[in-house]
Protein backbone atom coordinates (compact mmCIF):
# COMPACT_ATOMS: atom_id res chain seq x y z
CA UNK A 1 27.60 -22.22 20.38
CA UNK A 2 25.24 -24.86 18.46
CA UNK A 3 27.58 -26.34 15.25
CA UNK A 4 27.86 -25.62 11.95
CA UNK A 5 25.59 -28.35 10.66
CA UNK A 6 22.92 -27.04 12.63
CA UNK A 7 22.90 -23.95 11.49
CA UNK A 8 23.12 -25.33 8.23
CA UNK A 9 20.03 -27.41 8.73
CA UNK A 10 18.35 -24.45 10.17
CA UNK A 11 18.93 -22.01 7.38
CA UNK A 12 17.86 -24.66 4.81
CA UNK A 13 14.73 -24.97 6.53
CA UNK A 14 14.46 -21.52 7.29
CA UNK A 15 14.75 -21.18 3.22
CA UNK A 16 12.68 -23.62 1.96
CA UNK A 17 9.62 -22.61 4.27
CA UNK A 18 10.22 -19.44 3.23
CA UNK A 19 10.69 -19.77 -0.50
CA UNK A 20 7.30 -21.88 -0.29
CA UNK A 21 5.20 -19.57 1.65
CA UNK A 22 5.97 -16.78 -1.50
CA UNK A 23 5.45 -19.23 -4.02
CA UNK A 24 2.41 -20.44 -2.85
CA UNK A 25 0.51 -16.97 -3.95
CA UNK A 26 1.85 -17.06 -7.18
CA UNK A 27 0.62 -20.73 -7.94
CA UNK A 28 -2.79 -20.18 -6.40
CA UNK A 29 -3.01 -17.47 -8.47
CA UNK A 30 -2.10 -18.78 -12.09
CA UNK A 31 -5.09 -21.33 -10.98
CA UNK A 32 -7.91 -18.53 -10.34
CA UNK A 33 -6.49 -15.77 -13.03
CA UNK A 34 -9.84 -15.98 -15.34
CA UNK A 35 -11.84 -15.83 -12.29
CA UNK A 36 -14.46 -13.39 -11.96
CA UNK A 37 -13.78 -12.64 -8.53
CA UNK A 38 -9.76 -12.15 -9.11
CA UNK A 39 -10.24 -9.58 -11.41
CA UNK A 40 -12.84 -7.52 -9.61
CA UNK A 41 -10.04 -7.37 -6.54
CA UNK A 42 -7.70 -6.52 -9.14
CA UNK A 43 -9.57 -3.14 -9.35
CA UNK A 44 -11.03 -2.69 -6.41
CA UNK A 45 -8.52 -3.64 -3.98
CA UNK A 46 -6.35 -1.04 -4.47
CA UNK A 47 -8.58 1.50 -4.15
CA UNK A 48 -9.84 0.04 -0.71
CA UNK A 49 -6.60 -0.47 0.43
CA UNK A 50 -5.13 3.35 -0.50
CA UNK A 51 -8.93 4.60 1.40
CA UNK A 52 -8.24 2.54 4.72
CA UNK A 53 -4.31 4.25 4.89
CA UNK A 54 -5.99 7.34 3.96
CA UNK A 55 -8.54 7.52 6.68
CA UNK A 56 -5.87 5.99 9.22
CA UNK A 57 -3.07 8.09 8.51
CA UNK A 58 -5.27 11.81 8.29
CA UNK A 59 -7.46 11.13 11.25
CA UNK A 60 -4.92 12.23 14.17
CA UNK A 61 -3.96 14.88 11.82
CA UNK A 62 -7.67 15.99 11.61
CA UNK A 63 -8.78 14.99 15.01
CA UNK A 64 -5.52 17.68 16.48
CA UNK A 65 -5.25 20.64 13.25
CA UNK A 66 -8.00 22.74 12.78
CA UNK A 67 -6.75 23.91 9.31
CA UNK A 68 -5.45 19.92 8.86
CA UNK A 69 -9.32 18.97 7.82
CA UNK A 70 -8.67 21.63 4.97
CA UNK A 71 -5.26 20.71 3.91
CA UNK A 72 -6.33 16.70 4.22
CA UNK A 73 -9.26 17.27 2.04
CA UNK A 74 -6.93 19.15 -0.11
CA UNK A 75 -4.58 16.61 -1.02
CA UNK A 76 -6.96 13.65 -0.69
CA UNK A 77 -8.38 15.95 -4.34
CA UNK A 78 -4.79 16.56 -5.65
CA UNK A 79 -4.48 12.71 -5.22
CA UNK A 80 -7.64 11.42 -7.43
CA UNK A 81 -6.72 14.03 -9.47
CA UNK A 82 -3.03 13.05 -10.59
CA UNK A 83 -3.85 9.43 -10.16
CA UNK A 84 -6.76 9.42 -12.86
CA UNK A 85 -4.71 12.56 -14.98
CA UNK A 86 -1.62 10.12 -15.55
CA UNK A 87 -3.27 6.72 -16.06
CA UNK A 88 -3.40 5.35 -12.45
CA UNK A 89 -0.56 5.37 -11.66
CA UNK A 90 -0.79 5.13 -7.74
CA UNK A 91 2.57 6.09 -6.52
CA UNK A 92 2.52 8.94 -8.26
CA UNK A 93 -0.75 10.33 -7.07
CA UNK A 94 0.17 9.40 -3.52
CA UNK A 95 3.66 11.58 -4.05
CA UNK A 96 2.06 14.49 -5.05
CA UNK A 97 -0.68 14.45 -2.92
CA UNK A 98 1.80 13.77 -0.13
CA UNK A 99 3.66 16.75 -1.32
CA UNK A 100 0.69 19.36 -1.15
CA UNK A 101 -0.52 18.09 2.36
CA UNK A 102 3.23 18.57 3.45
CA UNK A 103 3.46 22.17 2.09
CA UNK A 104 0.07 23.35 2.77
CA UNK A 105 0.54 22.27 6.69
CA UNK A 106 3.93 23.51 7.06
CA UNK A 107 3.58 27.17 4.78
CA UNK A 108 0.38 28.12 5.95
């Protein structure tokens, strides 16, 4: 059993190497936040990111369902929809299309 000054020194390390790697992001970023190139991810990235879990996440369901293309293409809509209906707000678009894909595959 290693003593309790080692454990010590290895949560205090553990902590401050943490604790810097989160910072780190946050001062890089006060730095580069009138930067062209910042903002432009600002919008975009979000989108690209919510596309690659799309395509991920649906494509076993597709590849397997026959009526999943349908239901997948279905909620993708019901997505865009609610996202750009209530200000884009992306959690909310991803619940409801979430919820249609979920009902439409196990109702019908």
């Amino acid at each position: 059993m290693p003593s309790t000054s080692y454990l010590v020194a290895v949560l205090a390390i553990v902590f401050t190497i943490t604790l810097a790697l989160r910072a780190v992001p946050f001062v890089v970023l006060g730095r580069l936040r009138d930067s062209v190139i910042v903002r432009r991810l600002a919008v975009w990235m979000p989108v690209g990111i919510l596309a690659i879990l799309a395509v991920t996440a649906l494509h076993g369901t597709i590849a397997t369902e026959p009526h999943g293309t349908w239901y997948a293409l279905l909620a993708v809509a019901v997505t865009i929809a609610v996202h750009l209906a209530f200000g884009r707000r992306t959690i909310l678009g991803v619940g409801f299309g979430t919820a249609v894909y979920v009902v439409l595959l196990n109702a019908l």
